[in-house]
PDB file of N, CA and C in Angstrom:
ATOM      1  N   UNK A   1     -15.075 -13.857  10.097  1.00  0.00           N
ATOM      2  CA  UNK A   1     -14.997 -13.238  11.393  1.00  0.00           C
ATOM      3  C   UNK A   1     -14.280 -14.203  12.340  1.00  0.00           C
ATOM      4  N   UNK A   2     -13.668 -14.177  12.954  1.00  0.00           N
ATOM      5  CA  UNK A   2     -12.524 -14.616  14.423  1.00  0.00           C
ATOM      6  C   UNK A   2     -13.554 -14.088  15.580  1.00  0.00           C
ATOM      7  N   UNK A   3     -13.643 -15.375  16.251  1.00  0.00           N
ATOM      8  CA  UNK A   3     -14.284 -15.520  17.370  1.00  0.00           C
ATOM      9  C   UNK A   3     -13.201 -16.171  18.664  1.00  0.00           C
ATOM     10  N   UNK A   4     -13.425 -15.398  19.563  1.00  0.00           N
ATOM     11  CA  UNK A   4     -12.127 -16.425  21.012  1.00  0.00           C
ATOM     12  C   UNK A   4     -12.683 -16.676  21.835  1.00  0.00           C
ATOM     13  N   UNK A   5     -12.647 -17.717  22.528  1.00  0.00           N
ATOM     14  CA  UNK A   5     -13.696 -18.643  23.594  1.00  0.00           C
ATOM     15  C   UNK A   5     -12.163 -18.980  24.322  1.00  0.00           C
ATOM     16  N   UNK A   6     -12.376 -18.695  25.576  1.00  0.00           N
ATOM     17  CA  UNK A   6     -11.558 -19.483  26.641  1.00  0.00           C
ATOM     18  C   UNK A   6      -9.997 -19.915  25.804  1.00  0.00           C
ATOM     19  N   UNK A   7      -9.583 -18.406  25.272  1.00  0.00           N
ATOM     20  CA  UNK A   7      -8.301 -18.431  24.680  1.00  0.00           C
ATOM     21  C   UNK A   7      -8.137 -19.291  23.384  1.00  0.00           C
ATOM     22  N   UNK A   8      -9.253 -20.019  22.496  1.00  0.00           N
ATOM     23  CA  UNK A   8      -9.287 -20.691  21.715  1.00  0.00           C
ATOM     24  C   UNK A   8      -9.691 -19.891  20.424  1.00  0.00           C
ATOM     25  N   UNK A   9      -9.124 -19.971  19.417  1.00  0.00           N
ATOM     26  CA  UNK A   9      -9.647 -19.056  18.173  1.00  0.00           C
ATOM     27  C   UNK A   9     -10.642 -19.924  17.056  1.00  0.00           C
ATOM     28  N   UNK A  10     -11.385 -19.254  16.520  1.00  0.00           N
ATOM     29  CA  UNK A  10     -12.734 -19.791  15.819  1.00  0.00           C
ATOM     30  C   UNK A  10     -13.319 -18.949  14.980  1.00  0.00           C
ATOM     31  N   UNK A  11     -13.503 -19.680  13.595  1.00  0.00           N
ATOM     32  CA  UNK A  11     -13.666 -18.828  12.527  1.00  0.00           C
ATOM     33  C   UNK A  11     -15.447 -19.162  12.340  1.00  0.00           C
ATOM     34  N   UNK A  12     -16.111 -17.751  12.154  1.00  0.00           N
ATOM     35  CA  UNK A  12     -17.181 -17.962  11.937  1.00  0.00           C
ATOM     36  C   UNK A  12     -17.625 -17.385  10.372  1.00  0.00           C
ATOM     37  N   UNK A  13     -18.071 -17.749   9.718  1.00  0.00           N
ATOM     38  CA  UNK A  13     -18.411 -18.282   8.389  1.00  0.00           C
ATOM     39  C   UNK A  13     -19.984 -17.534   8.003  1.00  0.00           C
ATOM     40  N   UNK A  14     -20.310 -16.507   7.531  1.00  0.00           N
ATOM     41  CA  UNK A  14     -22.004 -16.396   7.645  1.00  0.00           C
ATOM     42  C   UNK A  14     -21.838 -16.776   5.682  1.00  0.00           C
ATOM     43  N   UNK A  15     -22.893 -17.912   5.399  1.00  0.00           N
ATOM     44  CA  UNK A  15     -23.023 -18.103   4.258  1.00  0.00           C
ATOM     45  C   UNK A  15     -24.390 -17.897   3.664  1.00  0.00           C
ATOM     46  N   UNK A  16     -25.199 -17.071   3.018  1.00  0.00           N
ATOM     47  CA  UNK A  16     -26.065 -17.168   2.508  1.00  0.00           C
ATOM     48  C   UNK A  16     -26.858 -16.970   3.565  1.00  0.00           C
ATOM     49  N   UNK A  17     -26.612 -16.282   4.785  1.00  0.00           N
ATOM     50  CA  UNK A  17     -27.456 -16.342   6.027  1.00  0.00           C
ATOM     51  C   UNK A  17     -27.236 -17.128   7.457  1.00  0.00           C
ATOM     52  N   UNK A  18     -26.534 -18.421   6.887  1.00  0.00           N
ATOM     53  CA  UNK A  18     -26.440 -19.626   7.887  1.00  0.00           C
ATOM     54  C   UNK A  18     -25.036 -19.746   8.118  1.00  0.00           C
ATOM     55  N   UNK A  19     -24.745 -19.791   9.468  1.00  0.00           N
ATOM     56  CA  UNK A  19     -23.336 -19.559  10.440  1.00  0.00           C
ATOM     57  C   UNK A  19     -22.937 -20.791  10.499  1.00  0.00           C
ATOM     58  N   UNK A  20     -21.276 -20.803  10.262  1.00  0.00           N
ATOM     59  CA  UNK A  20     -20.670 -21.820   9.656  1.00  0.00           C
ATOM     60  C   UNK A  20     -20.059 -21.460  11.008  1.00  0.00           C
ATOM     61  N   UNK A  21     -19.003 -22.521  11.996  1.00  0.00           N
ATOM     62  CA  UNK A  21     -17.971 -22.345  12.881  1.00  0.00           C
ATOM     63  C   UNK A  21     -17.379 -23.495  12.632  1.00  0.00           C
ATOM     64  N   UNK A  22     -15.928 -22.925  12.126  1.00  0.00           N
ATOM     65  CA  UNK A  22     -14.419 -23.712  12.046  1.00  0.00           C
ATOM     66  C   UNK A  22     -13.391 -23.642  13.516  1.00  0.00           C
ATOM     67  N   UNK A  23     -12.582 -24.839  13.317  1.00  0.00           N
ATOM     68  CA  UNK A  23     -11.117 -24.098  14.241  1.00  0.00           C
ATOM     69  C   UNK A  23     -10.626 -22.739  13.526  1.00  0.00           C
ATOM     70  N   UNK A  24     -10.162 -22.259  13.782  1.00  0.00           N
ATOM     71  CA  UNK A  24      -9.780 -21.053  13.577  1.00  0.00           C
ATOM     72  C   UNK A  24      -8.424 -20.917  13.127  1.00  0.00           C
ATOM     73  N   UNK A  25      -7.580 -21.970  13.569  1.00  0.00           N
ATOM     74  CA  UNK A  25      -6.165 -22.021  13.315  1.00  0.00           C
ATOM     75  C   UNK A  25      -6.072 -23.097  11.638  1.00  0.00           C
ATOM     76  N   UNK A  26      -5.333 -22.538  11.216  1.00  0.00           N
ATOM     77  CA  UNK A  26      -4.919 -23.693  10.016  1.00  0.00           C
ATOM     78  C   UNK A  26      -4.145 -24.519  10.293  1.00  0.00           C
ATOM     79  N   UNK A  27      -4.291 -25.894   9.909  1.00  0.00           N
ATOM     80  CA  UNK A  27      -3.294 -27.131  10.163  1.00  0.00           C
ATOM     81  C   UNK A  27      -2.293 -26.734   9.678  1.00  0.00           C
ATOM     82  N   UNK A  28      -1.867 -25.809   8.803  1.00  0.00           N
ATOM     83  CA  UNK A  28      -0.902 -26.149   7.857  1.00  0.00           C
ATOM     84  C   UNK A  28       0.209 -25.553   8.309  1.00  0.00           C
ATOM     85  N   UNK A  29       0.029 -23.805   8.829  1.00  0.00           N
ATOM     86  CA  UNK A  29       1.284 -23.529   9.611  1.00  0.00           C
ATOM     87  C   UNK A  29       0.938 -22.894  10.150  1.00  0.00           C
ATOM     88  N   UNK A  30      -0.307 -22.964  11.052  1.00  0.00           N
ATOM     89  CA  UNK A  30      -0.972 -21.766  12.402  1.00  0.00           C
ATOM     90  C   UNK A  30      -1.440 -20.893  11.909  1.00  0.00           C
ATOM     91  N   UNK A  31      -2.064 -20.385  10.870  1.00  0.00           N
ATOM     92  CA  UNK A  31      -2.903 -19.028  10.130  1.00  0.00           C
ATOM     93  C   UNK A  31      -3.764 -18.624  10.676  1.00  0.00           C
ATOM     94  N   UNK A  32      -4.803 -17.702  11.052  1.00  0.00           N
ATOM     95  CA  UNK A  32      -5.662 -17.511  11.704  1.00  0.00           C
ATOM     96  C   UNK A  32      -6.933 -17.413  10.506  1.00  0.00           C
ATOM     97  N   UNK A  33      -7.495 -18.661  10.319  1.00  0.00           N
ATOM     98  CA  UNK A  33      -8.517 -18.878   9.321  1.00  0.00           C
ATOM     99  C   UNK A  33      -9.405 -17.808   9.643  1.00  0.00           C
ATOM    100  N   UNK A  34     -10.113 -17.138  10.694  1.00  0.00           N
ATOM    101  CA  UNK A  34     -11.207 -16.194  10.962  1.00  0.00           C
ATOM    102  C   UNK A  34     -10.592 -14.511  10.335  1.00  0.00           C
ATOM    103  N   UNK A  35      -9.609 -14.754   9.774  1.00  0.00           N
ATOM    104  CA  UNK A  35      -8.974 -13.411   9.556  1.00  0.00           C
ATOM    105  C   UNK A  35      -8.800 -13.678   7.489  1.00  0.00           C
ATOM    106  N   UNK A  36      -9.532 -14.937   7.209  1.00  0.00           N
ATOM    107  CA  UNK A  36      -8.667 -15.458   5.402  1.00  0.00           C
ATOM    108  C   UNK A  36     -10.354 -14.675   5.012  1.00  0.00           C
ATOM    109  N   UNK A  37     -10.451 -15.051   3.333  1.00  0.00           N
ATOM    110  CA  UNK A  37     -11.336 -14.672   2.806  1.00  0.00           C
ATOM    111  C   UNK A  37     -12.355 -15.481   2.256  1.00  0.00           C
ATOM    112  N   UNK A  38     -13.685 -15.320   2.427  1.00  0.00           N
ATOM    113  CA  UNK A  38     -14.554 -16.203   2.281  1.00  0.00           C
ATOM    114  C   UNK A  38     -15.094 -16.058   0.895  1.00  0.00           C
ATOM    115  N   UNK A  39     -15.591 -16.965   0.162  1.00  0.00           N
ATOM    116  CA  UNK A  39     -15.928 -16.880  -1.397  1.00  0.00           C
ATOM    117  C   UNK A  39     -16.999 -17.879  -1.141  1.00  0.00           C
ATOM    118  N   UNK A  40     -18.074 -17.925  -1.592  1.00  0.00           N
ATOM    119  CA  UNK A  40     -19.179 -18.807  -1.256  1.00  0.00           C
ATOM    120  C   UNK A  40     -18.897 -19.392  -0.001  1.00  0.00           C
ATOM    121  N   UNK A  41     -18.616 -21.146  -0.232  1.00  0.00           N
ATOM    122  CA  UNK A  41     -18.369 -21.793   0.529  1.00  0.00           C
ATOM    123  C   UNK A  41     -16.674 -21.917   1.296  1.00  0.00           C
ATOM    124  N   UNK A  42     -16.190 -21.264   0.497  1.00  0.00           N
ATOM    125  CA  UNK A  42     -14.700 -21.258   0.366  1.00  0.00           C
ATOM    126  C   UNK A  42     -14.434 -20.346   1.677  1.00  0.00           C
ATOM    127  N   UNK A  43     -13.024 -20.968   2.391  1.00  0.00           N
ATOM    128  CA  UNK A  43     -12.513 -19.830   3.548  1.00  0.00           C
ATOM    129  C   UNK A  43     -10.978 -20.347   3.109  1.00  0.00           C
ATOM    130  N   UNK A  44     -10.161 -19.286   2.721  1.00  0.00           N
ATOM    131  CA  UNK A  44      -9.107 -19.255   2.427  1.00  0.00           C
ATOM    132  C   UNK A  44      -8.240 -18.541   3.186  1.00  0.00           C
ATOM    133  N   UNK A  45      -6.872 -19.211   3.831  1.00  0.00           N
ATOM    134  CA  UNK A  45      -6.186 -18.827   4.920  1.00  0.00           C
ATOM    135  C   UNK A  45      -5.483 -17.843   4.336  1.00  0.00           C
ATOM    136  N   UNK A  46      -5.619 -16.828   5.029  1.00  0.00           N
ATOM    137  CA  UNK A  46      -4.716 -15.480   4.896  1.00  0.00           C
ATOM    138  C   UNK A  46      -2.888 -15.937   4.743  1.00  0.00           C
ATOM    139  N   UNK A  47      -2.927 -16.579   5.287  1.00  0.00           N
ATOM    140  CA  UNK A  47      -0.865 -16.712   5.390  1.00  0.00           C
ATOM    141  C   UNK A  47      -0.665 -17.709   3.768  1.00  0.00           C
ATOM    142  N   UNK A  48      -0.715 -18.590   3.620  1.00  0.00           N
ATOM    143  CA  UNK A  48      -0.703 -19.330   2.456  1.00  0.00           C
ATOM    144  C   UNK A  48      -1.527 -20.066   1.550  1.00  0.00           C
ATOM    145  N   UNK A  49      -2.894 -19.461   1.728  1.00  0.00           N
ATOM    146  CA  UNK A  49      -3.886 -19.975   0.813  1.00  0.00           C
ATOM    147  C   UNK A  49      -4.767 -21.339   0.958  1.00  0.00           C
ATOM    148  N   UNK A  50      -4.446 -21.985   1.644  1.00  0.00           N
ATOM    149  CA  UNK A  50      -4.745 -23.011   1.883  1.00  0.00           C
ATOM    150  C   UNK A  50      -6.513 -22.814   1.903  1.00  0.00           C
ATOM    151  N   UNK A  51      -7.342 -23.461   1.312  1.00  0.00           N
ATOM    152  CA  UNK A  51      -8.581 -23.447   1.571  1.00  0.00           C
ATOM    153  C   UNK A  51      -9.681 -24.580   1.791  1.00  0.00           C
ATOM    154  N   UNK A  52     -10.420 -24.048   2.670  1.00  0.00           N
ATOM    155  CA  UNK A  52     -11.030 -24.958   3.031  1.00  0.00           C
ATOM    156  C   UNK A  52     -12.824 -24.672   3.109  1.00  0.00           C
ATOM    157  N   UNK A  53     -13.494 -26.172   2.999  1.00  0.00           N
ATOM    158  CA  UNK A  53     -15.205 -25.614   2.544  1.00  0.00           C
ATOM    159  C   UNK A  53     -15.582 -25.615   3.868  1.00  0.00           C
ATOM    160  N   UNK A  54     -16.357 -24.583   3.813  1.00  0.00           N
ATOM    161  CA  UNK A  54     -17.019 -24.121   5.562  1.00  0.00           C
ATOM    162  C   UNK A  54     -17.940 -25.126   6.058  1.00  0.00           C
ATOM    163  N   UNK A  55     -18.707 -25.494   5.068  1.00  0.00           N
ATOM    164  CA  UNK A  55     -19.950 -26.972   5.447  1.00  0.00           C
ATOM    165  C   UNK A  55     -19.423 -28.274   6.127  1.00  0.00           C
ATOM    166  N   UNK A  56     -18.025 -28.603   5.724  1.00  0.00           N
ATOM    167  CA  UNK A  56     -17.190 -29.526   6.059  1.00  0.00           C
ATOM    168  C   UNK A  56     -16.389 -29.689   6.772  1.00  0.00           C
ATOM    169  N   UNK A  57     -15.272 -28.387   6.867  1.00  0.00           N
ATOM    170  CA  UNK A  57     -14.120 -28.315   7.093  1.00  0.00           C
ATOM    171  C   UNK A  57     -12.771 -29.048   6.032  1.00  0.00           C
ATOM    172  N   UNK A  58     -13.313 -29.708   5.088  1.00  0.00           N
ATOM    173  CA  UNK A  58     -12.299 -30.235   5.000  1.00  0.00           C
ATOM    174  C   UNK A  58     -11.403 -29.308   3.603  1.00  0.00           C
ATOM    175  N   UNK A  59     -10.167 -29.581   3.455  1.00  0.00           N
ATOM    176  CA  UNK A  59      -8.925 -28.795   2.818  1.00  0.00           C
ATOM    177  C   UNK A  59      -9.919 -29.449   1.078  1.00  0.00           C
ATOM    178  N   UNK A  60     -10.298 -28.060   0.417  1.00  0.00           N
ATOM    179  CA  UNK A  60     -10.381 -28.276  -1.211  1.00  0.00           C
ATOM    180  C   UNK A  60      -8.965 -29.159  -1.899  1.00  0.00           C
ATOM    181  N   UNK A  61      -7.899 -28.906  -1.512  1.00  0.00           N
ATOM    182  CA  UNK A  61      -6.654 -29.898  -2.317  1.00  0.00           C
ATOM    183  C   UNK A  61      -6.829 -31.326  -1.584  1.00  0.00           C
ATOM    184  N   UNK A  62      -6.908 -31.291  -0.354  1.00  0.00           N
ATOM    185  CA  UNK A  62      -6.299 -32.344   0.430  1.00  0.00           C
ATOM    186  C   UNK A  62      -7.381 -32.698   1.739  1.00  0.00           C
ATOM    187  N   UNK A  63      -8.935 -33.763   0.972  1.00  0.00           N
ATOM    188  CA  UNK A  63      -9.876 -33.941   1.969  1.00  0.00           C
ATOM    189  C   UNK A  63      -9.660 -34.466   3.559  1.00  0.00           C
ATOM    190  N   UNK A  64      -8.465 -35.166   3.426  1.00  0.00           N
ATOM    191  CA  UNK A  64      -7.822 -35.383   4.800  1.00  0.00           C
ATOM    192  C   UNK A  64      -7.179 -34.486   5.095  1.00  0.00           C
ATOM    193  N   UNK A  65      -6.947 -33.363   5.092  1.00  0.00           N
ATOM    194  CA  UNK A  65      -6.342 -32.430   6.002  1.00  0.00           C
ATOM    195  C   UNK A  65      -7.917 -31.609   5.780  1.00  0.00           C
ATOM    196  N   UNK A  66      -8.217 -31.429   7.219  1.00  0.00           N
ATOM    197  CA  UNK A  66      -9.287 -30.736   8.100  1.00  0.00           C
ATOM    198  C   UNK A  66      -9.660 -29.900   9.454  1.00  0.00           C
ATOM    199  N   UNK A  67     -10.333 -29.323   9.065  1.00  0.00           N
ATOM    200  CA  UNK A  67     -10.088 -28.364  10.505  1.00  0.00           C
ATOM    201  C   UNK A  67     -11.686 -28.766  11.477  1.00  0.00           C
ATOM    202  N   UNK A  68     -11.632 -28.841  12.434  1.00  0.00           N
ATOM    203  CA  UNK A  68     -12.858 -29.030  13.024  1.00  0.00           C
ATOM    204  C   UNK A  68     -14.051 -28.518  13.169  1.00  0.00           C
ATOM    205  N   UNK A  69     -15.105 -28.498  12.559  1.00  0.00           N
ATOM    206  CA  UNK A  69     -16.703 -27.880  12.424  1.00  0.00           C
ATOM    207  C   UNK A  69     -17.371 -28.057  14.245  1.00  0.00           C
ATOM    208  N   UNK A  70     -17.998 -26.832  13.913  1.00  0.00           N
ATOM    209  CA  UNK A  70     -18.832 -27.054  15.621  1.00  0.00           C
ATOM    210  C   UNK A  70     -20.081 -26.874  15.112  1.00  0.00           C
ATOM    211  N   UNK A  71     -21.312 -26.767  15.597  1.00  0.00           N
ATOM    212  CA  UNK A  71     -22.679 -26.494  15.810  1.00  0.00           C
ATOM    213  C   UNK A  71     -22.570 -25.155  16.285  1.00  0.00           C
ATOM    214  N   UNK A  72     -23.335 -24.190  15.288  1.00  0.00           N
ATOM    215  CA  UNK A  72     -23.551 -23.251  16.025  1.00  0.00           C
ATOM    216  C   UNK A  72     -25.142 -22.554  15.864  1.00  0.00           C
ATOM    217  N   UNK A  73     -25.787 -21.722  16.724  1.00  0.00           N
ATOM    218  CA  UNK A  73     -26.537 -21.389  16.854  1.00  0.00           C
ATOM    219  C   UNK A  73     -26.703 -19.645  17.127  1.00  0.00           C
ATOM    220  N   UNK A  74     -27.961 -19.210  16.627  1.00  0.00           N
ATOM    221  CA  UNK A  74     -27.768 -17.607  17.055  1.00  0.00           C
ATOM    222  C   UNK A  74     -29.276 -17.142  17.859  1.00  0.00           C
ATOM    223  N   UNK A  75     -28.987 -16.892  18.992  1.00  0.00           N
ATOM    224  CA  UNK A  75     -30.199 -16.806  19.862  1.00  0.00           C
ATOM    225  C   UNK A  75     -30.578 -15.249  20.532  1.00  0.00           C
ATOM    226  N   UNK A  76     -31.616 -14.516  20.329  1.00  0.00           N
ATOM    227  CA  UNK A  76     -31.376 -13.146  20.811  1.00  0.00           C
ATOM    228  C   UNK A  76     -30.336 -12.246  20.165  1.00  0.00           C
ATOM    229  N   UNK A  77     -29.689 -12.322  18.895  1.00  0.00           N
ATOM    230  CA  UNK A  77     -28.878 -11.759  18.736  1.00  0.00           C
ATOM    231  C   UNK A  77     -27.578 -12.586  18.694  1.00  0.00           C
ATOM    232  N   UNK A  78     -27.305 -13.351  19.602  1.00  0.00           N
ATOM    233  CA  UNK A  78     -25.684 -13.768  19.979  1.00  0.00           C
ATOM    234  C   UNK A  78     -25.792 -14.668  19.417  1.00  0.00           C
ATOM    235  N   UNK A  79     -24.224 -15.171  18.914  1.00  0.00           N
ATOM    236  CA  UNK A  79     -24.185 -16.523  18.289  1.00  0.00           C
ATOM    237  C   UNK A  79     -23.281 -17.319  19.060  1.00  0.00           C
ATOM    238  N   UNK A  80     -23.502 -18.355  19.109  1.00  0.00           N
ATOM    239  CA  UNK A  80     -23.292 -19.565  20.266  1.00  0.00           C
ATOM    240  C   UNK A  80     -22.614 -20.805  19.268  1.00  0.00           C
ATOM    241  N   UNK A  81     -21.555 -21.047  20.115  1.00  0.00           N
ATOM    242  CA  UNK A  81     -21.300 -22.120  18.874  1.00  0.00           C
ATOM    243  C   UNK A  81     -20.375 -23.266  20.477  1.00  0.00           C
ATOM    244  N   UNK A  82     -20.987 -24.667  19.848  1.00  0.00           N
ATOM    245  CA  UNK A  82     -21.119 -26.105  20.649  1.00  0.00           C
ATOM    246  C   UNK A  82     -19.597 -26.579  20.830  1.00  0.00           C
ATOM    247  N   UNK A  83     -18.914 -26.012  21.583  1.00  0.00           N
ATOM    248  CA  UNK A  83     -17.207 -26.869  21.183  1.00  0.00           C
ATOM    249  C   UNK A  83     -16.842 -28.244  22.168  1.00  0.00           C
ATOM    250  N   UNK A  84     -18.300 -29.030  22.948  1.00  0.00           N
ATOM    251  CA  UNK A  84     -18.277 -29.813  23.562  1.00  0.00           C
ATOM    252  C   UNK A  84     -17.534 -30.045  25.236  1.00  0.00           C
TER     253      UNK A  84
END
């Protein structure tokens, strides 16, 4: 799922119950990760595959290429996620 906060895009992740929040954009050439396909832990960018583990953020090929993890929370219904 693609989440937008104050024009910022953010991929939210529900795994096994528990809400994962990524950047939303892919490092690799701007993809919109909240729009790729999720496989367990796996979120795979719709434009060129690139994938990455939701617990981490970081790229399955390439652990230094990473996208940024937030804290998120779901309160009353809504889910809230910490972008500092």
């Amino acid at each position: 799922m693609e989440a937008s906060v104050g024009g910022k895009a953010y991929a939210i992740c529900n795994v096994g119950g528990q809400l994962h929040a990524l950047d939303g954009i892919c490092p690799h050439a701007g993809g919109p990760l909240g729009e790729g396909m999720l496989s367990g832990t796996t979120l795979m960018c719709p434009w060129h595959c690139y994938e990455f583990d939701v617990t981490t953020g970081e790229n399955l090929d390439n652990p230094f290429m990473k996208v940024e993890k937030f804290p998120v929370k779901v309160e009353d219904g809504e889910i809230f996620i910490e972008v500092g």
